[in-house]
C-alpha atoms as a PDB file:
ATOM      1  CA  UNK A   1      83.347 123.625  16.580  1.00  0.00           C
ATOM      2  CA  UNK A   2      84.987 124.065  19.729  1.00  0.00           C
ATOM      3  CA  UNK A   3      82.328 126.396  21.636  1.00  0.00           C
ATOM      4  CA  UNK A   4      79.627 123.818  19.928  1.00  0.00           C
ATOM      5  CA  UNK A   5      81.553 120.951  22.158  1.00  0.00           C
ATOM      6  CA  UNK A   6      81.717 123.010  25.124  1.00  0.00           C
ATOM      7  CA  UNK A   7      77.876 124.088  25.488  1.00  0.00           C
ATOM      8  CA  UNK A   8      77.315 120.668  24.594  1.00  0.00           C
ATOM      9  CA  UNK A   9      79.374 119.653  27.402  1.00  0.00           C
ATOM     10  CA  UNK A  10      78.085 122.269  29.418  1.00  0.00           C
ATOM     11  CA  UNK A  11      74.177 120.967  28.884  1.00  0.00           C
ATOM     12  CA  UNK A  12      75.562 117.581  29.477  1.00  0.00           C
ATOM     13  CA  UNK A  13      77.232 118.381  32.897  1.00  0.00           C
ATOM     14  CA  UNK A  14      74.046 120.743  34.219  1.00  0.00           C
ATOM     15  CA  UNK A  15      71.650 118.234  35.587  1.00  0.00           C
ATOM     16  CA  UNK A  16      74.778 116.413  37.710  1.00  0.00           C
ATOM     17  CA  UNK A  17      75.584 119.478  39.122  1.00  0.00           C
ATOM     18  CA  UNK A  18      71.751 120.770  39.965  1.00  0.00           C
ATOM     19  CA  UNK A  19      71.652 117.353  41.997  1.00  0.00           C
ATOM     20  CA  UNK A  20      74.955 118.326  43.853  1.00  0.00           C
ATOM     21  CA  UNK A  21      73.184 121.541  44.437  1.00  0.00           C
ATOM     22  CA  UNK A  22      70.652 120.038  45.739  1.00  0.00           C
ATOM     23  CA  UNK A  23      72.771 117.817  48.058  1.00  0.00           C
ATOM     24  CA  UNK A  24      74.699 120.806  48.915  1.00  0.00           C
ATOM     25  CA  UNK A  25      71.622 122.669  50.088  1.00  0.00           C
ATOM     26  CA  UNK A  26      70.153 120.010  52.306  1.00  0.00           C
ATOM     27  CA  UNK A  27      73.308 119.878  53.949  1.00  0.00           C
ATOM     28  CA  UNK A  28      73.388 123.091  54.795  1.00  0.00           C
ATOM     29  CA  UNK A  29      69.483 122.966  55.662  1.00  0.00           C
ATOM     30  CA  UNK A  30      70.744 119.917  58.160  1.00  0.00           C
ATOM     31  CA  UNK A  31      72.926 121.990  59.584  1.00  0.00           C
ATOM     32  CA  UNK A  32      71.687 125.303  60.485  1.00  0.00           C
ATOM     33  CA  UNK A  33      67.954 124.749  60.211  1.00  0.00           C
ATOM     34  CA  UNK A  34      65.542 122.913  62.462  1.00  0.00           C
ATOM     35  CA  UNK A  35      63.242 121.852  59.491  1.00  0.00           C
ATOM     36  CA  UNK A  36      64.855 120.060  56.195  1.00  0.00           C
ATOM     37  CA  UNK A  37      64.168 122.887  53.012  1.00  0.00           C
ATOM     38  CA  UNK A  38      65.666 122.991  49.997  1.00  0.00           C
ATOM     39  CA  UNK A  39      66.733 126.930  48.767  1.00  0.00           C
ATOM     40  CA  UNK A  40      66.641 127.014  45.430  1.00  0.00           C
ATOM     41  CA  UNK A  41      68.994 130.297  45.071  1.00  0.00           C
ATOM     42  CA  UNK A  42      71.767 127.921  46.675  1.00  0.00           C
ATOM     43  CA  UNK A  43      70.661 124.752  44.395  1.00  0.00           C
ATOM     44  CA  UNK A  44      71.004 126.962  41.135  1.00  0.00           C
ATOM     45  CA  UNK A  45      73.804 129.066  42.088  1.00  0.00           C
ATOM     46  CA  UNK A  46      76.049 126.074  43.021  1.00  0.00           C
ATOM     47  CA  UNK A  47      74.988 124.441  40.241  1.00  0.00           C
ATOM     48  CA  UNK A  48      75.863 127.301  38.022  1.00  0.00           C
ATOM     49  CA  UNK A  49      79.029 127.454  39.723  1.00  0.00           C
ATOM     50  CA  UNK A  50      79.962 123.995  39.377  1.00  0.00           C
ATOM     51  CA  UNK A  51      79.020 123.848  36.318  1.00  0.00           C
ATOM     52  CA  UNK A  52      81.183 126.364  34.564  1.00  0.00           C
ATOM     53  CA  UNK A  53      84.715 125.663  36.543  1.00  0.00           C
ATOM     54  CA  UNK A  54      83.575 122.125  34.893  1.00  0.00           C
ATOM     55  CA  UNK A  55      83.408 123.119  31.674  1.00  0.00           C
ATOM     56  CA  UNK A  56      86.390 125.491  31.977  1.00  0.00           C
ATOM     57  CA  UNK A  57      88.744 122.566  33.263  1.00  0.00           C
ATOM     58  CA  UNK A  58      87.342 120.143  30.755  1.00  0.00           C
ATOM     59  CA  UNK A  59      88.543 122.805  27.891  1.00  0.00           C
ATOM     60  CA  UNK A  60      92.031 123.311  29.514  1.00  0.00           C
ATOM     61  CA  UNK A  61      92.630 120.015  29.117  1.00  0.00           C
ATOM     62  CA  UNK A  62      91.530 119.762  25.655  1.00  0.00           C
ATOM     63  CA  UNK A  63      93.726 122.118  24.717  1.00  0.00           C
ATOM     64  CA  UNK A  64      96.544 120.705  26.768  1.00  0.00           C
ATOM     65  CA  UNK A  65      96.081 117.459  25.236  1.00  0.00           C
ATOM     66  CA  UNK A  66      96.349 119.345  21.638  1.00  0.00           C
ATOM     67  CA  UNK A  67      99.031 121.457  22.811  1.00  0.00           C
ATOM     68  CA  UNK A  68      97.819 124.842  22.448  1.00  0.00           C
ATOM     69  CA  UNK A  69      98.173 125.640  25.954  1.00  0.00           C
END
């Protein structure tokens, strides 16, 4: 039950975080590009990234809150 409430939290969180990626990428297009591209290695990888420390933090505090931590 538990790893069915994380993916599902996982799949939940993914599309936020692709659109951070996304921000995240034009940023650094902004800032060390002349012309505005998005790189989608960056977009997925942050969004990975951001994803799963997410996900990991939501789970340590449900088990905080049940006091199995």
């Amino acid at each position: 039950m538990n790893s069915r409430k994380s993916l599902l939290f996982f799949a939940f969180m993914f599309p936020i975080a692709f659109v951070i990626g996304v921000l995240v990428s034009l940023c650094l297009s902004f800032q060390f590009h002349e012309n505005v591209q998005i790189n989608w290695l960056v977009v997925l990888a942050a969004a990975i990234v951001l994803d799963v420390l997410l996900t990991w933090r939501h789970n340590r505090d449900e088990k905080r809150q049940k006091g199995e931590l």
